[in-house]
PDB file of N, CA and C in Angstrom:
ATOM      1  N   UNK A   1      44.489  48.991 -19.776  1.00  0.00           N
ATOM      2  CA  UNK A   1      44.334  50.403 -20.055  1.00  0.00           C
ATOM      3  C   UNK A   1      43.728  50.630 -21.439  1.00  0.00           C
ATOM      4  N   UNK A   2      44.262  50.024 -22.489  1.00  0.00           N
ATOM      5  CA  UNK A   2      43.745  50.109 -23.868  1.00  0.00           C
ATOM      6  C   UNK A   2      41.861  49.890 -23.774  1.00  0.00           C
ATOM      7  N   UNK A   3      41.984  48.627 -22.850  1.00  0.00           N
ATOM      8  CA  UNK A   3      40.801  48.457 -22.795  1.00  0.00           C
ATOM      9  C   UNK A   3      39.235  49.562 -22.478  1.00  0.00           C
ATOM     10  N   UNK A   4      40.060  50.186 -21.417  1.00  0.00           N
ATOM     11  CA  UNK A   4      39.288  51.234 -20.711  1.00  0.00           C
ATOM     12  C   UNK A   4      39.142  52.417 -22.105  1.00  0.00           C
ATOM     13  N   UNK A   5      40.236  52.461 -22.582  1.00  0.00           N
ATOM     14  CA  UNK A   5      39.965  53.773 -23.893  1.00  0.00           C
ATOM     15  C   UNK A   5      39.372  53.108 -25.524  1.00  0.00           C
ATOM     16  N   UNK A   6      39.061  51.504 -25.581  1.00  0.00           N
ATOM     17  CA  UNK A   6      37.984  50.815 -26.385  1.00  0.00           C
ATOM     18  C   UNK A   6      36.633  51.631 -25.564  1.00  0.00           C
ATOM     19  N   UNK A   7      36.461  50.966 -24.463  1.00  0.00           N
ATOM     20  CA  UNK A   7      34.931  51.520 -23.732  1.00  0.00           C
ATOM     21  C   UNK A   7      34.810  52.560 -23.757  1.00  0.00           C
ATOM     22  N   UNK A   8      35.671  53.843 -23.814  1.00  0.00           N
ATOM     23  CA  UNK A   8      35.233  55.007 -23.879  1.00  0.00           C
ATOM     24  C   UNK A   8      35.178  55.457 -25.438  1.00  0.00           C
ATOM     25  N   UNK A   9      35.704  55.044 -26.135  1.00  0.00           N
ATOM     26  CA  UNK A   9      35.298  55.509 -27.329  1.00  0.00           C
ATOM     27  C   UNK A   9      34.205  55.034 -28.074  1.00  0.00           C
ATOM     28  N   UNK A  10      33.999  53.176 -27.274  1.00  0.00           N
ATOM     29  CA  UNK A  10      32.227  53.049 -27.602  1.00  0.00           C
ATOM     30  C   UNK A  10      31.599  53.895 -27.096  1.00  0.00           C
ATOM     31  N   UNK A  11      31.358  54.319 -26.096  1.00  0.00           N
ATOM     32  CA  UNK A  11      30.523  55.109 -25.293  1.00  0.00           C
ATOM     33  C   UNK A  11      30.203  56.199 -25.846  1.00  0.00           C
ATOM     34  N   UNK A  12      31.200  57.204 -26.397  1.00  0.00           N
ATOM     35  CA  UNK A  12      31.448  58.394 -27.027  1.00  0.00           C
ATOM     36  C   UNK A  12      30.629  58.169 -28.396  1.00  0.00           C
ATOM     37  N   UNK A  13      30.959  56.877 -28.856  1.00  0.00           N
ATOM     38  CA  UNK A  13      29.804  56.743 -30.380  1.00  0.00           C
ATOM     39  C   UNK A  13      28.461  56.661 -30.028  1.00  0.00           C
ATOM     40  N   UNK A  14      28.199  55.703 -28.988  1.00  0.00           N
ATOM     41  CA  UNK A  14      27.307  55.552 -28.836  1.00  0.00           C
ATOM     42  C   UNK A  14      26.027  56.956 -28.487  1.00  0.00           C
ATOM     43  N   UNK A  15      27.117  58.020 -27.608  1.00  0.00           N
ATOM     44  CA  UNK A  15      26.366  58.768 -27.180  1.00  0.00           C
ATOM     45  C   UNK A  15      26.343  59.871 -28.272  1.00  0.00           C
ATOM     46  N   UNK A  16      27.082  59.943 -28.935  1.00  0.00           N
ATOM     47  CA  UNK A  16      27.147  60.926 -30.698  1.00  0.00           C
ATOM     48  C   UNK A  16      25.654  60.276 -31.516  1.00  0.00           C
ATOM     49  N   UNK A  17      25.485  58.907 -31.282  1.00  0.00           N
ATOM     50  CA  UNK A  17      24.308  58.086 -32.245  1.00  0.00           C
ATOM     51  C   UNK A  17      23.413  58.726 -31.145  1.00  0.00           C
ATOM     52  N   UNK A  18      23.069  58.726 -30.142  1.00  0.00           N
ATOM     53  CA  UNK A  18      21.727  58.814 -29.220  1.00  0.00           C
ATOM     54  C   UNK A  18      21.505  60.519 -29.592  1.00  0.00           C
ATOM     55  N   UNK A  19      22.520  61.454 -29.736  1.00  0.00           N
ATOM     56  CA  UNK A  19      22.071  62.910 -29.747  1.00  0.00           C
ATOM     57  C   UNK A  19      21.183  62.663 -31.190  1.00  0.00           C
ATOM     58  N   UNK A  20      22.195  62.087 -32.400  1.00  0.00           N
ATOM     59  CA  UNK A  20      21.345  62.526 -33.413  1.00  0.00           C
ATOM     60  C   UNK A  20      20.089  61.533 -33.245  1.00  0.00           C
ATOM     61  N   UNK A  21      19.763  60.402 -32.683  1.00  0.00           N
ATOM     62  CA  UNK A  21      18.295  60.020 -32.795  1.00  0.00           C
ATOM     63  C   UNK A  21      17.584  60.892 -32.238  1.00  0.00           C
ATOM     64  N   UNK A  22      17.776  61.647 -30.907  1.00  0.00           N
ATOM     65  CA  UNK A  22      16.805  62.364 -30.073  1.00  0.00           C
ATOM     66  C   UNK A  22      16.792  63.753 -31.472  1.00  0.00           C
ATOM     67  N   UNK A  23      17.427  64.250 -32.250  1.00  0.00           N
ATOM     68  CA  UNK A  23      17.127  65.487 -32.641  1.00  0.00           C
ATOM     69  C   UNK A  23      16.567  65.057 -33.715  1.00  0.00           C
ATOM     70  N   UNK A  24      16.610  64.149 -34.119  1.00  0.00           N
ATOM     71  CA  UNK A  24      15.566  63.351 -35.201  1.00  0.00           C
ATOM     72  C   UNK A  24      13.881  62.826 -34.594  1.00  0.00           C
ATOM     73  N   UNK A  25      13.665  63.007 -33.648  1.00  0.00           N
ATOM     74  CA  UNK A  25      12.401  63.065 -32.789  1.00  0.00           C
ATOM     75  C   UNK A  25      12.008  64.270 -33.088  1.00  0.00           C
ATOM     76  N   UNK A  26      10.554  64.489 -33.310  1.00  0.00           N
ATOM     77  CA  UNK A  26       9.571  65.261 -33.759  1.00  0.00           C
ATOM     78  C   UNK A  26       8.572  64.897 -32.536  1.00  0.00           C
ATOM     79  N   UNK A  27       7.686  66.468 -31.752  1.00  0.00           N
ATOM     80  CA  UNK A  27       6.840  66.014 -30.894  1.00  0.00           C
ATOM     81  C   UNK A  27       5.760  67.453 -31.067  1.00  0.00           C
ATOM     82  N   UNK A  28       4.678  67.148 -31.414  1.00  0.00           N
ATOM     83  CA  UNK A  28       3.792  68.588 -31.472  1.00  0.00           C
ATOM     84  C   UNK A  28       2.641  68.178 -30.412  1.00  0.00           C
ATOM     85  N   UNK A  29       2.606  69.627 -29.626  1.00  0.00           N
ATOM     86  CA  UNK A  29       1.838  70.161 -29.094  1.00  0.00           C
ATOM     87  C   UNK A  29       0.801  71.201 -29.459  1.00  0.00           C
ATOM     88  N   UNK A  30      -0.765  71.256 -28.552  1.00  0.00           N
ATOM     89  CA  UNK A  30      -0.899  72.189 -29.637  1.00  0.00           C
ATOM     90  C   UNK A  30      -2.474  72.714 -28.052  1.00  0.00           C
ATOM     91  N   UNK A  31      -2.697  73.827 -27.976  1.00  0.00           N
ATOM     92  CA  UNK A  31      -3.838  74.599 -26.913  1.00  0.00           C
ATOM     93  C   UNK A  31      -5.054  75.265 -28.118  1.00  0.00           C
ATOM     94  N   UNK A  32      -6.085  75.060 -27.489  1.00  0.00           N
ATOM     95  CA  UNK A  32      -7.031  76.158 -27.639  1.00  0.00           C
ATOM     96  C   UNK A  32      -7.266  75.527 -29.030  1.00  0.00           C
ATOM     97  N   UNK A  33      -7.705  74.448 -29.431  1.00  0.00           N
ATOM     98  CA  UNK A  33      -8.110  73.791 -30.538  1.00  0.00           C
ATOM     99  C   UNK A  33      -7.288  73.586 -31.551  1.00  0.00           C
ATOM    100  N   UNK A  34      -5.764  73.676 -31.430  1.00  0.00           N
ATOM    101  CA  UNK A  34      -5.192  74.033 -32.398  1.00  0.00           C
ATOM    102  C   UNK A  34      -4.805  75.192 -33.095  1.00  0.00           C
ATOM    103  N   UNK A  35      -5.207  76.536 -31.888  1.00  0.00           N
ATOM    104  CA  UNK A  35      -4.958  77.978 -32.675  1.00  0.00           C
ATOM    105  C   UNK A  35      -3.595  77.938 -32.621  1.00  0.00           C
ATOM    106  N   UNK A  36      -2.726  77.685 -31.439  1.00  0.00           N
ATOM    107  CA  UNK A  36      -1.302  77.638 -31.045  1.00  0.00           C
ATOM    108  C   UNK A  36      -0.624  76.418 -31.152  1.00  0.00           C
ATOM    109  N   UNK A  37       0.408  76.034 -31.648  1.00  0.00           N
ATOM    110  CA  UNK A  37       0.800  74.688 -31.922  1.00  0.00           C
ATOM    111  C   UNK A  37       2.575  74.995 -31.976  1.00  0.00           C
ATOM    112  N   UNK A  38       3.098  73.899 -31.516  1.00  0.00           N
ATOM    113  CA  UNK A  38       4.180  73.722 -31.695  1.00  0.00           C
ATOM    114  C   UNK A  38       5.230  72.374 -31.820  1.00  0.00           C
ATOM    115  N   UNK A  39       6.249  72.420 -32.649  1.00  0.00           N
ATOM    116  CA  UNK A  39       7.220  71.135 -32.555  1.00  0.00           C
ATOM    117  C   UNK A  39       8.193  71.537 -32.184  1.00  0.00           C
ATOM    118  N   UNK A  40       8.367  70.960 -31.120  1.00  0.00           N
ATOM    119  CA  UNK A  40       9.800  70.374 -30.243  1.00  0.00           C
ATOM    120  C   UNK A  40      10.834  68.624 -30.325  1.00  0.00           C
ATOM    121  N   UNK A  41      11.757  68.867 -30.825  1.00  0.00           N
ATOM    122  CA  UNK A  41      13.253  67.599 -31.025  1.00  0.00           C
ATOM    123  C   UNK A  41      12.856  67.017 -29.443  1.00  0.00           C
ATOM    124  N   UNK A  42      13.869  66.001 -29.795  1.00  0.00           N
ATOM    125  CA  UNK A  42      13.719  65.165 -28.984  1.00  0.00           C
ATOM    126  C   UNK A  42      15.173  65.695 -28.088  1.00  0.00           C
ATOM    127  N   UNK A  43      15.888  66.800 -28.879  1.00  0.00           N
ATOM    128  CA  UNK A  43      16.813  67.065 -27.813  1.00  0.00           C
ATOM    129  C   UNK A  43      16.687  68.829 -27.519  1.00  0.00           C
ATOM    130  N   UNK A  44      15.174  68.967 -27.441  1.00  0.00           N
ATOM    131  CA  UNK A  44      14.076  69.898 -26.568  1.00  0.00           C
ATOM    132  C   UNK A  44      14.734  70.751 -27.156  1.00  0.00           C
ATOM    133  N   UNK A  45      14.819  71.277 -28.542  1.00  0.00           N
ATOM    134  CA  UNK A  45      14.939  72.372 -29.471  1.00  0.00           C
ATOM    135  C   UNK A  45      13.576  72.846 -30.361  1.00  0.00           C
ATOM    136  N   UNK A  46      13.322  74.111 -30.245  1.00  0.00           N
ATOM    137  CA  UNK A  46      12.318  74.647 -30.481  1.00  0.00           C
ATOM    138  C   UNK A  46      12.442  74.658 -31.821  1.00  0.00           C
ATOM    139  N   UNK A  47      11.175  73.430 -32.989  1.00  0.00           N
ATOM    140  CA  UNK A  47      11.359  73.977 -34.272  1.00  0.00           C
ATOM    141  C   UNK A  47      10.559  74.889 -35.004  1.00  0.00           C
ATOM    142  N   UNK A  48       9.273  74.855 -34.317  1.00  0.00           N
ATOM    143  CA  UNK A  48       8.192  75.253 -34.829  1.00  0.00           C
ATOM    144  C   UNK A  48       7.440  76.124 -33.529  1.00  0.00           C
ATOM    145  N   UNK A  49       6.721  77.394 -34.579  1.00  0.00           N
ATOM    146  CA  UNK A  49       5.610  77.589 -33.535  1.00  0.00           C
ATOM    147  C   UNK A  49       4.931  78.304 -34.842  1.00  0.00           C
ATOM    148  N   UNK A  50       3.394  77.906 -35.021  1.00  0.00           N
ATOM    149  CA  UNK A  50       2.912  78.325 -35.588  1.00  0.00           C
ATOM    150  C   UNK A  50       0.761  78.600 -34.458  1.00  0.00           C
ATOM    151  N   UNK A  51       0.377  80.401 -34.911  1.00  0.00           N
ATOM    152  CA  UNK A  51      -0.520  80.636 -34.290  1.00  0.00           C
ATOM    153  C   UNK A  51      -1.052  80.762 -35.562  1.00  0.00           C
ATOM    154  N   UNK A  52      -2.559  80.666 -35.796  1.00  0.00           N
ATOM    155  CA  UNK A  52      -3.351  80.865 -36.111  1.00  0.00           C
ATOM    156  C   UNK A  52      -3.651  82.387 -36.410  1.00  0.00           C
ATOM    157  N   UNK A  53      -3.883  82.771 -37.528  1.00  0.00           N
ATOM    158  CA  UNK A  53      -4.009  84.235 -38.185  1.00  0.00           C
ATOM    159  C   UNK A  53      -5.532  84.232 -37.521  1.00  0.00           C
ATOM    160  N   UNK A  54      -6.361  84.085 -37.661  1.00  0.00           N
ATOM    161  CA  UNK A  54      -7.735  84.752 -36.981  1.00  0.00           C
ATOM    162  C   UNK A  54      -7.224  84.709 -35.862  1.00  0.00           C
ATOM    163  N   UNK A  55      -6.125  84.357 -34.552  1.00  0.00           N
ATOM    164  CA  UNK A  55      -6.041  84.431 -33.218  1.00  0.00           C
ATOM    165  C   UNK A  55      -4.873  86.032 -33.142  1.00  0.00           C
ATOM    166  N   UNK A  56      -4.451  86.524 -33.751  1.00  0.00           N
ATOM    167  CA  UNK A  56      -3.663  87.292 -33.825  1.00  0.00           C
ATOM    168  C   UNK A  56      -4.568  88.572 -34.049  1.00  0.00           C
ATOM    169  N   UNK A  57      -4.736  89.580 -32.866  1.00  0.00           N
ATOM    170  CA  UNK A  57      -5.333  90.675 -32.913  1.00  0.00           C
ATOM    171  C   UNK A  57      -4.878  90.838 -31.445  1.00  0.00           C
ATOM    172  N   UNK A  58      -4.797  92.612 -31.448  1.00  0.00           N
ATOM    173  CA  UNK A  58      -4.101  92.979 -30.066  1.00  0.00           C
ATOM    174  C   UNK A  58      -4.974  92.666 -28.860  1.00  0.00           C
ATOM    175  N   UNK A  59      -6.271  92.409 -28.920  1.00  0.00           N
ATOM    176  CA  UNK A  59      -7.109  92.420 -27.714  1.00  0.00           C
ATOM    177  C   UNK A  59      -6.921  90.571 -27.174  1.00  0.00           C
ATOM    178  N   UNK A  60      -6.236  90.280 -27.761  1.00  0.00           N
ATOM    179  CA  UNK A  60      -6.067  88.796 -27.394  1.00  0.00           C
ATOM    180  C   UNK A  60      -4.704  88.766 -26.974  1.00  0.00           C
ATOM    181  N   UNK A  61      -3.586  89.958 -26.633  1.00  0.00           N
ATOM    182  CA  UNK A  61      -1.877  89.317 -26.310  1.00  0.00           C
ATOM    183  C   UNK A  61      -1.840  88.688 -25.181  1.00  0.00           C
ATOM    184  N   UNK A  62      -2.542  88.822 -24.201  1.00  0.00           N
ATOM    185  CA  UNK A  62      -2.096  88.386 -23.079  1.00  0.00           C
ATOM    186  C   UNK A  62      -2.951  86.572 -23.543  1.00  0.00           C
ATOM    187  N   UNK A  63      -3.648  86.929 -23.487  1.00  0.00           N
ATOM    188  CA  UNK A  63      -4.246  84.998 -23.563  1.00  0.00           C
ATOM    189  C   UNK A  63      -3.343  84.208 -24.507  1.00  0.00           C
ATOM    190  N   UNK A  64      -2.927  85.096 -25.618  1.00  0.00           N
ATOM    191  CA  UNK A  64      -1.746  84.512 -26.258  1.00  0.00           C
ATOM    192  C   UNK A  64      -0.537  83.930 -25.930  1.00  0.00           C
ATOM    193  N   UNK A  65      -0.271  85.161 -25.308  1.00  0.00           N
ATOM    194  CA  UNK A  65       1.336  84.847 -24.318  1.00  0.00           C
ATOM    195  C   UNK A  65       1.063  83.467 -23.519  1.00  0.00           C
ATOM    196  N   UNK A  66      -0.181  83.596 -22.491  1.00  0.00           N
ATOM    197  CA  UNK A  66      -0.056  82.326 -21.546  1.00  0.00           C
ATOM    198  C   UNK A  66       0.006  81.429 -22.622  1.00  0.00           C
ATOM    199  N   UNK A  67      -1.050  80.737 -23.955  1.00  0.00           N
ATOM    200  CA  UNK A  67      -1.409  80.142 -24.697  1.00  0.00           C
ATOM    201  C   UNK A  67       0.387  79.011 -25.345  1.00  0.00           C
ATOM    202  N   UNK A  68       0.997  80.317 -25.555  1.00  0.00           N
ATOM    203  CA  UNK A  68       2.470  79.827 -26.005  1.00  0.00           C
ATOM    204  C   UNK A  68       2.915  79.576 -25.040  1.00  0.00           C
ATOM    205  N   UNK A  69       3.445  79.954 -23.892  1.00  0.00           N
ATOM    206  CA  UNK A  69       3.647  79.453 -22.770  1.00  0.00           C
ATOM    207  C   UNK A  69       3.593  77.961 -22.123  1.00  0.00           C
ATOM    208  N   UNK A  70       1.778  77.944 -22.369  1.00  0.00           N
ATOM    209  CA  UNK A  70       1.575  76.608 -21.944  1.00  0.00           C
ATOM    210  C   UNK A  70       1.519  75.341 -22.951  1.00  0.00           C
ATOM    211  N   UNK A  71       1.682  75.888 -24.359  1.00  0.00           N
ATOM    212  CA  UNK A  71       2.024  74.597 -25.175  1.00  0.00           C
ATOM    213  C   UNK A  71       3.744  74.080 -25.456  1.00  0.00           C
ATOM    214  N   UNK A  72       4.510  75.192 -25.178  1.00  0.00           N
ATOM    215  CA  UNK A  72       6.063  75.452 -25.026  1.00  0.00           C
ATOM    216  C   UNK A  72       6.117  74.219 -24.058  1.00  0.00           C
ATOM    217  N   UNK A  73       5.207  74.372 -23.084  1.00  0.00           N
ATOM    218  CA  UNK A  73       5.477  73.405 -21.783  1.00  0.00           C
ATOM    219  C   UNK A  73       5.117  71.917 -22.075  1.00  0.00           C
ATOM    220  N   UNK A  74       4.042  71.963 -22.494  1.00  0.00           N
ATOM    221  CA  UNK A  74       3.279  70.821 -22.721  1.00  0.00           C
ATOM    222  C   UNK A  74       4.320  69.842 -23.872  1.00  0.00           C
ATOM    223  N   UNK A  75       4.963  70.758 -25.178  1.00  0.00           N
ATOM    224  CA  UNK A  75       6.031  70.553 -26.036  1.00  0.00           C
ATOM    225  C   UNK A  75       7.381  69.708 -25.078  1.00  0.00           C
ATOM    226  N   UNK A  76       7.697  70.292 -24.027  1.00  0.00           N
ATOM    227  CA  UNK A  76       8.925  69.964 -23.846  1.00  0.00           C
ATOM    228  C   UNK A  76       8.385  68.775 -23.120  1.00  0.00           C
ATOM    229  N   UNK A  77       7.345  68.490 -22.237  1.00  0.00           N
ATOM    230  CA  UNK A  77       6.997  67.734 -21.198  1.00  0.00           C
ATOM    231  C   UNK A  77       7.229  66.372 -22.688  1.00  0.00           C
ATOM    232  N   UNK A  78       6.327  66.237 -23.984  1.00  0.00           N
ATOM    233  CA  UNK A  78       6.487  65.510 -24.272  1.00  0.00           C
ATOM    234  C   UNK A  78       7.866  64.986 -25.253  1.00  0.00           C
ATOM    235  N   UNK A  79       8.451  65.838 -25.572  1.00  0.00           N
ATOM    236  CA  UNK A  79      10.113  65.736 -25.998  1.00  0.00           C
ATOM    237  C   UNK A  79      10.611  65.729 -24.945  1.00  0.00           C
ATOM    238  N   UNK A  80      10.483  65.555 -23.625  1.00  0.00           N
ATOM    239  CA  UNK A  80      11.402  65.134 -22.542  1.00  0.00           C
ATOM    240  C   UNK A  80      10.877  63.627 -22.241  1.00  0.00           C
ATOM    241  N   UNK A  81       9.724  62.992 -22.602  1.00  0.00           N
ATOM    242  CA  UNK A  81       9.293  61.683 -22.488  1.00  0.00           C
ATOM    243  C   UNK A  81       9.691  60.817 -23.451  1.00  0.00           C
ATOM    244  N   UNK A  82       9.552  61.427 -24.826  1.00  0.00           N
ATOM    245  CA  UNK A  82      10.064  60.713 -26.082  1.00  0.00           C
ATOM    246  C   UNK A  82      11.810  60.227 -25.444  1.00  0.00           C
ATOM    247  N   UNK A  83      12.216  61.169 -25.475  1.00  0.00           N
ATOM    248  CA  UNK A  83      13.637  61.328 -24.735  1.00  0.00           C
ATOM    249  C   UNK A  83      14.180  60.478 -24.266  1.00  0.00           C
ATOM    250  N   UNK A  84      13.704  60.373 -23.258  1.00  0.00           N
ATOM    251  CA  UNK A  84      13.519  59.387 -21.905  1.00  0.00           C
ATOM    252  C   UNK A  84      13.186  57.877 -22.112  1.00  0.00           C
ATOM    253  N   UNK A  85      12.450  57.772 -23.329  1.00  0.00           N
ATOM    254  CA  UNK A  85      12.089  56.564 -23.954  1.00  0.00           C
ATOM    255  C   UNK A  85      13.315  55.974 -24.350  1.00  0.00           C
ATOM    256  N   UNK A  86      13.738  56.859 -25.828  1.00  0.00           N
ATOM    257  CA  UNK A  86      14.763  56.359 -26.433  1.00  0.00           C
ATOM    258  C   UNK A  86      15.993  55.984 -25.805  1.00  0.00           C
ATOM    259  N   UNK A  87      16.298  56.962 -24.653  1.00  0.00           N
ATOM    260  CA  UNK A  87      17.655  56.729 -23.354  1.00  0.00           C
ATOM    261  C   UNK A  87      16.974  55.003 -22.780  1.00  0.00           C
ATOM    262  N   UNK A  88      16.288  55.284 -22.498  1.00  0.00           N
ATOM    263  CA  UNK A  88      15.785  53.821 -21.815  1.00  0.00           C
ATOM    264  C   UNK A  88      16.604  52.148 -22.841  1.00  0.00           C
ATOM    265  N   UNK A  89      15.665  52.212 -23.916  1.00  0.00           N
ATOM    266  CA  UNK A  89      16.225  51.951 -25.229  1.00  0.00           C
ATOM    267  C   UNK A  89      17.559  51.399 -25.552  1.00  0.00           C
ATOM    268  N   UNK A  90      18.336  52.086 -25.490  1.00  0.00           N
ATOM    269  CA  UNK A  90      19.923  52.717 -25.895  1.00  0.00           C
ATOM    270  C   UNK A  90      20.275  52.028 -24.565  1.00  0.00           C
ATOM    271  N   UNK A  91      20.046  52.106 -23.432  1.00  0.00           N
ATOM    272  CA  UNK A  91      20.541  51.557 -22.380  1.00  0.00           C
ATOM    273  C   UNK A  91      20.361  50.183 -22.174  1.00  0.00           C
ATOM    274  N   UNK A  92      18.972  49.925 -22.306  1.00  0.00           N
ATOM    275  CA  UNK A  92      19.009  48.147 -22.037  1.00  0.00           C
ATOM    276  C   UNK A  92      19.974  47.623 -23.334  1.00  0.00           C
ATOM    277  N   UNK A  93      19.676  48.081 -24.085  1.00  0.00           N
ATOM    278  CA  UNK A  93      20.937  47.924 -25.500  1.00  0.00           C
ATOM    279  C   UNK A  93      22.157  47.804 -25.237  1.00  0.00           C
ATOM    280  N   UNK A  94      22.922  47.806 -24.411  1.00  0.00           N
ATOM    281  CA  UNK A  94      23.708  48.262 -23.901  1.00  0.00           C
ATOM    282  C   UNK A  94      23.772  47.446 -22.648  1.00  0.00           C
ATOM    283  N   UNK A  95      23.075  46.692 -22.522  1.00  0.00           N
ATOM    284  CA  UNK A  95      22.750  46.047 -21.060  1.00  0.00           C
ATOM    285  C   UNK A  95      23.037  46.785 -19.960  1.00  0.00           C
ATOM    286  N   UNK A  96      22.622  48.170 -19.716  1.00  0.00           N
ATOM    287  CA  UNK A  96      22.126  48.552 -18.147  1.00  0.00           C
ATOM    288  C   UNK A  96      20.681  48.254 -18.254  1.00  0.00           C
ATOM    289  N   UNK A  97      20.702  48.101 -16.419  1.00  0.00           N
ATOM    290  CA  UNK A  97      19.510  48.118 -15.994  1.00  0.00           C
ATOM    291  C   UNK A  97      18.748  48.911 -16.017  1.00  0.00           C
ATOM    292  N   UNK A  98      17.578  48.602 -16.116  1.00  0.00           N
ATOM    293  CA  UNK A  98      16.164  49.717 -16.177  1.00  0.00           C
ATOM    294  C   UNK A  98      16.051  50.306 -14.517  1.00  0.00           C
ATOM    295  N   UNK A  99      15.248  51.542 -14.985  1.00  0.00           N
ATOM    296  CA  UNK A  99      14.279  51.409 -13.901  1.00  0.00           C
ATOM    297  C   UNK A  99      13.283  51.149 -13.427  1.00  0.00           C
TER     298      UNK A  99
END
């Protein structure tokens, strides 16, 4: 029994160490040459969004909106890969199997 509550309290460290590596992951995205850009953690927290001052005028909101939209996406797609890396990582570490 002791044993079983050693493994869970590795586990519990282990998985306390994996949050803060993933929020220590940095991942920028960025549309439209760089007018729209953003950084997303590795535990898919929004840090950044920065647009471009010449792109900011009302006859442009809607291309804007999609613009953030689709780098928001593109952001998480790659902070969900970084992610996914480091879990990979942490696991063979750990000796589970891959996929």
């Amino acid at each position: 029994m002791f044993e079983k509550a050693k493994d869970l309290l590795k586990l519990r460290k282990q998985a306390l160490q994996l949050k803060k590596q993933l929020s220590a992951i940095e991942v920028e995205a960025e549309v439209a040459k760089g007018l729209v850009r953003v950084k997303i953690s590795g535990d898919l927290k929004l840090k950044e969004i920065n647009i471009d001052s010449s792109f900011l005028i009302p006859e442009k909101k809607a291309e804007i909106e999609r613009l953030i939209k689709e780098v928001i996406n593109q952001g998480l797609t790659r902070a969900q890969q970084a992610a996914a890396t480091k879990m990979r990582e942490l696991g063979s570490n750990l000796g589970f199997p891959t996929l």
